[in-house]
N, C-alpha and C. Protein backbone atom coordinates (compact mmCIF):
# COMPACT_ATOMS: atom_id res chain seq x y z
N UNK A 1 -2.13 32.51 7.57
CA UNK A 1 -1.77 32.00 6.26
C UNK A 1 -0.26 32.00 6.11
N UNK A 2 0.50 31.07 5.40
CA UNK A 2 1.53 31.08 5.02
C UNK A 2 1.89 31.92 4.83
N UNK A 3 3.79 32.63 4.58
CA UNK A 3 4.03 33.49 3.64
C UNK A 3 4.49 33.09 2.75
N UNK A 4 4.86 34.03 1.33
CA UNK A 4 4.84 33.45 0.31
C UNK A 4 5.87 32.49 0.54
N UNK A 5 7.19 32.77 0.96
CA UNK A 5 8.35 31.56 0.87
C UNK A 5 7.73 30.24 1.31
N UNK A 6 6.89 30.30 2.46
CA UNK A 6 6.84 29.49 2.96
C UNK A 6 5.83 28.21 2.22
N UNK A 7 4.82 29.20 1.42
CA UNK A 7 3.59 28.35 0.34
C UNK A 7 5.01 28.33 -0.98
N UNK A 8 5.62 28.75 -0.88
CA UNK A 8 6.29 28.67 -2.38
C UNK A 8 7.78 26.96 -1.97
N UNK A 9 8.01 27.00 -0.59
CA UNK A 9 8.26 25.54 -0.53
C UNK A 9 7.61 24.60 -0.30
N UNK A 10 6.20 25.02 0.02
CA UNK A 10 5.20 23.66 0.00
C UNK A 10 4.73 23.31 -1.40
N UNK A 11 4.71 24.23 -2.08
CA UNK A 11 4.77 23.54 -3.52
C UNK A 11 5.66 23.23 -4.43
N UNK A 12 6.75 23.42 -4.10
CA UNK A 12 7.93 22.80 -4.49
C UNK A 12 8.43 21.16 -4.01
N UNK A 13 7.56 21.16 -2.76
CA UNK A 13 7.97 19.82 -2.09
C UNK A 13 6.39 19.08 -2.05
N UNK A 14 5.56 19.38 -2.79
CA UNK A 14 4.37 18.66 -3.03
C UNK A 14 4.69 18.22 -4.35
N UNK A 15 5.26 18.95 -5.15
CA UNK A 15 5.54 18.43 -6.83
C UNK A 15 6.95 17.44 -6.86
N UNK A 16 7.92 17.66 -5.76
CA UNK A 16 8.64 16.65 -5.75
C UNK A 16 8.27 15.39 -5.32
N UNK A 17 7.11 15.85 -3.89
CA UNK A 17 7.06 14.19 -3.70
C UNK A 17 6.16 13.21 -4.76
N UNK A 18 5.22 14.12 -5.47
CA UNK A 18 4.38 13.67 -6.61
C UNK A 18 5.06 13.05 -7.33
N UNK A 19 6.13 13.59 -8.12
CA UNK A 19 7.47 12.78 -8.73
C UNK A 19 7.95 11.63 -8.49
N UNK A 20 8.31 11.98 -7.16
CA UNK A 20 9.22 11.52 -6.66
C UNK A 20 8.25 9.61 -6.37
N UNK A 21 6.82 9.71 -5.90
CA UNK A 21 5.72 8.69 -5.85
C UNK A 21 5.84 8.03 -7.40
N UNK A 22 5.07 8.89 -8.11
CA UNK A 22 5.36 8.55 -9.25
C UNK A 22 6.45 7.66 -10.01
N UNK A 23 7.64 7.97 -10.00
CA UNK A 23 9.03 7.45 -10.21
C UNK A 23 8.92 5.94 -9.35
N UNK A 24 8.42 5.67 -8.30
CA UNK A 24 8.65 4.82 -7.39
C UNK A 24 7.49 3.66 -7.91
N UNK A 25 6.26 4.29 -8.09
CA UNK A 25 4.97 3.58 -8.55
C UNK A 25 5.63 2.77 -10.20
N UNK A 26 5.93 3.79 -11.16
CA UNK A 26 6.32 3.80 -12.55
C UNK A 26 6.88 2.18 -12.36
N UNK A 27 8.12 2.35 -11.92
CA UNK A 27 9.47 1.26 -11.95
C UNK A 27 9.87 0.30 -11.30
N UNK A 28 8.64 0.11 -10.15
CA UNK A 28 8.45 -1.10 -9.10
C UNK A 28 7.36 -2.26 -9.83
N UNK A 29 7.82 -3.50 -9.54
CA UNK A 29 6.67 -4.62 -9.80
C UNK A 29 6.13 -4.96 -8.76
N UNK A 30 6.23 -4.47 -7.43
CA UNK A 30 5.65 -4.31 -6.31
C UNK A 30 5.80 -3.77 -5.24
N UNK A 31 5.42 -3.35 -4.33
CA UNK A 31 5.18 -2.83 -3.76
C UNK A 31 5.78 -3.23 -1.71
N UNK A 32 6.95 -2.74 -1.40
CA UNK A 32 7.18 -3.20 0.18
C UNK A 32 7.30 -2.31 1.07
N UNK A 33 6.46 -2.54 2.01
CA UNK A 33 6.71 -1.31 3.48
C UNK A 33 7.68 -1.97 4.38
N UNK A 34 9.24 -1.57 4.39
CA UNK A 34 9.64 -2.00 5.86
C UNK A 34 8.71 -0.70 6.88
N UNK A 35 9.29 -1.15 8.08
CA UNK A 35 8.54 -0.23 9.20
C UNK A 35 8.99 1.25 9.33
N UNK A 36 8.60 1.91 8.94
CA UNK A 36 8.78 3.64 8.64
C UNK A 36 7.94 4.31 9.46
N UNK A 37 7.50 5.29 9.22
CA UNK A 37 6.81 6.65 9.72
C UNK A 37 5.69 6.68 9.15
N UNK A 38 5.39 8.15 8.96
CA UNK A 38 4.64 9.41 8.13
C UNK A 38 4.32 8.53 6.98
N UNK A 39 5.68 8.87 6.55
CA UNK A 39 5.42 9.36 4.99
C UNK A 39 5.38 7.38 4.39
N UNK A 40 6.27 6.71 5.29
CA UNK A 40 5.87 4.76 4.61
C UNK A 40 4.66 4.64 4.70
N UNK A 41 3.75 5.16 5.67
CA UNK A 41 2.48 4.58 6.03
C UNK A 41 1.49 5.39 4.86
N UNK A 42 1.90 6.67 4.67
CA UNK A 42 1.00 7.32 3.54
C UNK A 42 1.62 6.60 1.73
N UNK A 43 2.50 6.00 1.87
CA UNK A 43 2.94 5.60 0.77
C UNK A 43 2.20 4.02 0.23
N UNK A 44 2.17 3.36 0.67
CA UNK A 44 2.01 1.79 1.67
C UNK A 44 -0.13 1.90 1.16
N UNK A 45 -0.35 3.28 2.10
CA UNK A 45 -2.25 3.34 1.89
C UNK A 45 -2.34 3.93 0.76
N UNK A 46 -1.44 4.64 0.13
CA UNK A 46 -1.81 5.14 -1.26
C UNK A 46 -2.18 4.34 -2.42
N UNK A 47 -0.83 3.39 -2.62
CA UNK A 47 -1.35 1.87 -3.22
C UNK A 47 -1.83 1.08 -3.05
N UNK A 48 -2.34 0.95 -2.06
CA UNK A 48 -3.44 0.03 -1.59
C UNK A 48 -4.64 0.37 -2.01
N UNK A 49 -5.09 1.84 -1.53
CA UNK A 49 -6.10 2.88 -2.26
C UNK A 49 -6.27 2.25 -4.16
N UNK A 50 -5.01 2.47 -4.24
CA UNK A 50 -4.97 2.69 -6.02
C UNK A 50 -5.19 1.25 -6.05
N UNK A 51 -4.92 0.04 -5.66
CA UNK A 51 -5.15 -1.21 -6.04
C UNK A 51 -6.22 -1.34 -5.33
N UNK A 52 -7.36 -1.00 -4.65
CA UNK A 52 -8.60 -1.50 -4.46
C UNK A 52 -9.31 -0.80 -6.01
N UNK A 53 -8.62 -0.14 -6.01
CA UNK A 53 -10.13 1.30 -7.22
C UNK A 53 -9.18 0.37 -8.38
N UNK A 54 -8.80 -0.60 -8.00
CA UNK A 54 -8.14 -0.79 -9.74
C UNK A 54 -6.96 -0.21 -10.81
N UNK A 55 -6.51 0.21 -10.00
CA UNK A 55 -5.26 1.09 -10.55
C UNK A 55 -3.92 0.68 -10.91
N UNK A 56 -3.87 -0.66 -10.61
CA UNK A 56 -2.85 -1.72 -10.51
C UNK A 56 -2.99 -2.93 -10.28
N UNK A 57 -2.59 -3.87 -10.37
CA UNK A 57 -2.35 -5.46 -9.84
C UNK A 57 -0.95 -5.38 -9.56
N UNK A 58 -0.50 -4.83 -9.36
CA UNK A 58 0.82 -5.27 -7.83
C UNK A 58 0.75 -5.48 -6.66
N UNK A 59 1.21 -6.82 -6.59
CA UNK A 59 1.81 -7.15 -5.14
C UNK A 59 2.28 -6.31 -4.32
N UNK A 60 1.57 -6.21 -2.61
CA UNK A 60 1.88 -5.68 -1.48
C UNK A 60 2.07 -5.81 -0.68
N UNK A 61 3.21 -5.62 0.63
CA UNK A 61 3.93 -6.79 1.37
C UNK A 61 4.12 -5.63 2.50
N UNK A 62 3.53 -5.86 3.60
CA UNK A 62 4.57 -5.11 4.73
C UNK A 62 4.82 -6.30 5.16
N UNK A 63 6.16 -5.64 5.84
CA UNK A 63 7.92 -6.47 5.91
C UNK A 63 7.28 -6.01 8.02
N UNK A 64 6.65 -7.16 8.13
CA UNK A 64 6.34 -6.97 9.97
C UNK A 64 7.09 -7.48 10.62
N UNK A 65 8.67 -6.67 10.63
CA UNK A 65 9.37 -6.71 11.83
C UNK A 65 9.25 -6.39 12.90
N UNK A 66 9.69 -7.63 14.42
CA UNK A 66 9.35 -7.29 15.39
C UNK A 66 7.66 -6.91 15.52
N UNK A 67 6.87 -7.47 14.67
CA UNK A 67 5.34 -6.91 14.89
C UNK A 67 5.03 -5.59 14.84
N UNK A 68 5.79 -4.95 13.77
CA UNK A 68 5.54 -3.40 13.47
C UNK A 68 4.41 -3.24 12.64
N UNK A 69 4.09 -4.31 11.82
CA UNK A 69 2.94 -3.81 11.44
C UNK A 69 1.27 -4.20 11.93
N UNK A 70 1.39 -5.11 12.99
CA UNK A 70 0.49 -6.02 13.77
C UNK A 70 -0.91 -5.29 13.71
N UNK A 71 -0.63 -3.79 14.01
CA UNK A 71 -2.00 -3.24 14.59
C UNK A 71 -3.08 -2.58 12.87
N UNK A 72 -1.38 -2.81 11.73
CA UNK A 72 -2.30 -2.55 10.49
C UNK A 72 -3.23 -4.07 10.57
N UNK A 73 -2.79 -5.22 10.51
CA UNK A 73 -3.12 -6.56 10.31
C UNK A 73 -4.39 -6.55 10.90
N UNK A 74 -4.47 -5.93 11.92
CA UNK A 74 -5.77 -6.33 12.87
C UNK A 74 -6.73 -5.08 12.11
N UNK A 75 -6.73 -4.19 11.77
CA UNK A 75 -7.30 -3.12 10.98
C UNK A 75 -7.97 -3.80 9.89
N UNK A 76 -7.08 -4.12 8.98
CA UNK A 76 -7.62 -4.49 7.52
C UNK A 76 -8.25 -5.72 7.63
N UNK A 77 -8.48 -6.67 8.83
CA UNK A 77 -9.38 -7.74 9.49
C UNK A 77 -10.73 -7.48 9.68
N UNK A 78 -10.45 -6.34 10.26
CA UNK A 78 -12.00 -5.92 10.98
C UNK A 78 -12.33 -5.04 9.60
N UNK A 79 -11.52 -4.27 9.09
CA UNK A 79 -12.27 -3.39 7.87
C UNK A 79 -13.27 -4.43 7.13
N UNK A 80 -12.76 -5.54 6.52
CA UNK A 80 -13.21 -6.30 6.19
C UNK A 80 -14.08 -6.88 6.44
N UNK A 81 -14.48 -7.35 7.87
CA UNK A 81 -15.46 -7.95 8.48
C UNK A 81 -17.08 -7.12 8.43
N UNK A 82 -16.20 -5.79 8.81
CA UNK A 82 -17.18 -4.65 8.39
C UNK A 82 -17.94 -4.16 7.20
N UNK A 83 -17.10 -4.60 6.22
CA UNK A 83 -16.89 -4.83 5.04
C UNK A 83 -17.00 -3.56 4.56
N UNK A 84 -15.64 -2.70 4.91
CA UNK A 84 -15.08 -1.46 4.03
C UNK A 84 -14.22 -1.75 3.18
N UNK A 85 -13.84 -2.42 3.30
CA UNK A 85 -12.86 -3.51 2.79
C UNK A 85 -13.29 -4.91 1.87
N UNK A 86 -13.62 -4.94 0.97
CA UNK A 86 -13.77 -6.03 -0.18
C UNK A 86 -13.09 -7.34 0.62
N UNK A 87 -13.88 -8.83 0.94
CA UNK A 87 -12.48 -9.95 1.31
C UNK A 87 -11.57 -10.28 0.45
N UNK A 88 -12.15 -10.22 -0.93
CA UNK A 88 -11.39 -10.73 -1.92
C UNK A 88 -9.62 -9.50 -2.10
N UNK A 89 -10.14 -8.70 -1.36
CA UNK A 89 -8.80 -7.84 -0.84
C UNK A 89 -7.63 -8.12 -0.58
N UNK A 90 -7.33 -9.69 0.42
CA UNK A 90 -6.56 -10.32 1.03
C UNK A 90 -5.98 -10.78 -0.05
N UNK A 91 -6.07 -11.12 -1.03
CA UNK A 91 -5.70 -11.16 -2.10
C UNK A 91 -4.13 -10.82 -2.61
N UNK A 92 -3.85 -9.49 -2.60
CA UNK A 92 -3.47 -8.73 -3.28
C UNK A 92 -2.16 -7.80 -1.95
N UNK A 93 -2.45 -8.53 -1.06
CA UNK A 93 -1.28 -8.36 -0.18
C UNK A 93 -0.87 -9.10 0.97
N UNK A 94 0.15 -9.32 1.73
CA UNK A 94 0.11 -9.50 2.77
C UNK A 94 1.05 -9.01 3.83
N UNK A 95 1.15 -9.72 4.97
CA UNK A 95 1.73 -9.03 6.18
C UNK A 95 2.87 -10.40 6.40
N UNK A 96 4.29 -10.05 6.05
CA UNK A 96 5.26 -11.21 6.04
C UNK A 96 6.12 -10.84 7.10
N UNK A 97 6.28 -11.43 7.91
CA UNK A 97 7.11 -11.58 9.26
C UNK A 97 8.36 -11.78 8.81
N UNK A 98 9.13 -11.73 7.56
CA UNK A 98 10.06 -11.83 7.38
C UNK A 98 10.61 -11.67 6.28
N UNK A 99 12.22 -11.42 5.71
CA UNK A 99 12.04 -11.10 4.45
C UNK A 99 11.73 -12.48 3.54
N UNK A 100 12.07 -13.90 3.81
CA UNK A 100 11.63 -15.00 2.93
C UNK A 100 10.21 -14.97 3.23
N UNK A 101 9.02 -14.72 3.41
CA UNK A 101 7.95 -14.88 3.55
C UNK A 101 7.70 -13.60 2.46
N UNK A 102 8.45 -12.73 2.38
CA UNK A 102 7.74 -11.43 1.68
C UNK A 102 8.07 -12.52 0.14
N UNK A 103 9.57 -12.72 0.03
CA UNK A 103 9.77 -13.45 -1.05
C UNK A 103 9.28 -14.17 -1.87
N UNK A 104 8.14 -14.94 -0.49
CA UNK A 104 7.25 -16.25 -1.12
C UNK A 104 6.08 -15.65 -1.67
N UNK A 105 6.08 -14.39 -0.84
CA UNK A 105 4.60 -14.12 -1.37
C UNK A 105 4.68 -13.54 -2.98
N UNK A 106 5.85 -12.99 -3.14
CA UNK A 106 6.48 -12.24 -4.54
C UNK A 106 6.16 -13.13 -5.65
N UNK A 107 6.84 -14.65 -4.92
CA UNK A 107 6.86 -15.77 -6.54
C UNK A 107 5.93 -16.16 -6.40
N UNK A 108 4.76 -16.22 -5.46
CA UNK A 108 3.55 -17.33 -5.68
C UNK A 108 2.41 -16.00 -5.89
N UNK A 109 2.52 -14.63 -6.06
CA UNK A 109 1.58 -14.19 -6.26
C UNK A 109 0.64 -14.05 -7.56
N UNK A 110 -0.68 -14.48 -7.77
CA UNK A 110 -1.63 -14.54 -8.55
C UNK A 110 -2.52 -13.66 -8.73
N UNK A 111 -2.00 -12.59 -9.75
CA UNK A 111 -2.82 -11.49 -9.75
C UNK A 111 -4.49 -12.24 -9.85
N UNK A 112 -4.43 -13.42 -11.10
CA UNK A 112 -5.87 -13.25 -10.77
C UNK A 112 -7.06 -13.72 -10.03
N UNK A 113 -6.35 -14.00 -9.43
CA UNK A 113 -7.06 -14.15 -7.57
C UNK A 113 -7.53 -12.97 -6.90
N UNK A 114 -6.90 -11.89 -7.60
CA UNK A 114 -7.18 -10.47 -6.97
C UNK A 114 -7.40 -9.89 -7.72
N UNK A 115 -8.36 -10.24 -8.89
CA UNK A 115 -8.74 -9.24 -9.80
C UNK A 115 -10.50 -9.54 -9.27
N UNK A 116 -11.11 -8.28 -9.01
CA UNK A 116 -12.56 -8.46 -8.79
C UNK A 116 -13.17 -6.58 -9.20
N UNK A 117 -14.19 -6.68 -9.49
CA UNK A 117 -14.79 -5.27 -9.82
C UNK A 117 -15.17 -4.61 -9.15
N UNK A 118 -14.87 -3.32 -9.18
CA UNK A 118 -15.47 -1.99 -7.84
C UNK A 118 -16.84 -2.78 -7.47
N UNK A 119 -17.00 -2.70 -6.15
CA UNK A 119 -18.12 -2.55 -5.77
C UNK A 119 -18.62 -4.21 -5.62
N UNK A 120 -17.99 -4.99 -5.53
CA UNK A 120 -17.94 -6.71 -6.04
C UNK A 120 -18.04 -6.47 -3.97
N UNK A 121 -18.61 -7.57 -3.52
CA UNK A 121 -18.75 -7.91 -2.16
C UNK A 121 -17.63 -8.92 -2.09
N UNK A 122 -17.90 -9.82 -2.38
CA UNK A 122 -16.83 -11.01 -2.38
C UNK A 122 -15.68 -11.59 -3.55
């Protein structure tokens, strides 16, 4: 088990990053992953999470430089096919090879194209 210092900075740095998400979620009209780590990729599935359960209609864009995000693309394909993944999903984000493609997707996005109800198949 931890010692105390050590549980007493994991909750100091669990309530910051809560914040710190928060603050980021609050004051954004959408949502962009350039290619990061850890913590982009847990940031990136968090809202995605929260915009399947309905938690938002913001736009979501990974920025697939160099094909960094290729192997999410092929994921959320097959999730879908599988259908863990709602199709009407595709919706509500995409995978832009560039920053004018993220752009386009910014001004032409239609939330209600991507509005559908928990549990909706198509």
């Amino acid at each position: 088990s931890p010692t105390p210092y050590v549980a007493h900075c994991y909750g100091v740095l669990l309530r910051r990053m809560t914040l710190r998400k928060k603050g980021l979620y609050d004051s954004g009209d959408a949502f962009i992953a350039a290619p990061g780590g850890l913590g982009t990729m847990e940031e990136i599935m968090e809202v995605l999470s929260w915009r399947q359960i309905g938690l938002h209609e913001k736009p979501i864009v990974f920025l697939n430089t160099r094909g960094f995000y290729d192997e999410i693309a092929r994921w959320m394909i097959k999730a879908m096919e599988e259908e863990f993944i709602i199709d009407r999903f595709k919706f509500t984000y995409t995978i832009a090879g560039s920053v004018g493609e993220a752009i386009d997707f910014l001004h032409k996005y239609d939330k209600s194209k991507a509005v559908f109800e928990i549990g909706q198949k198509t």
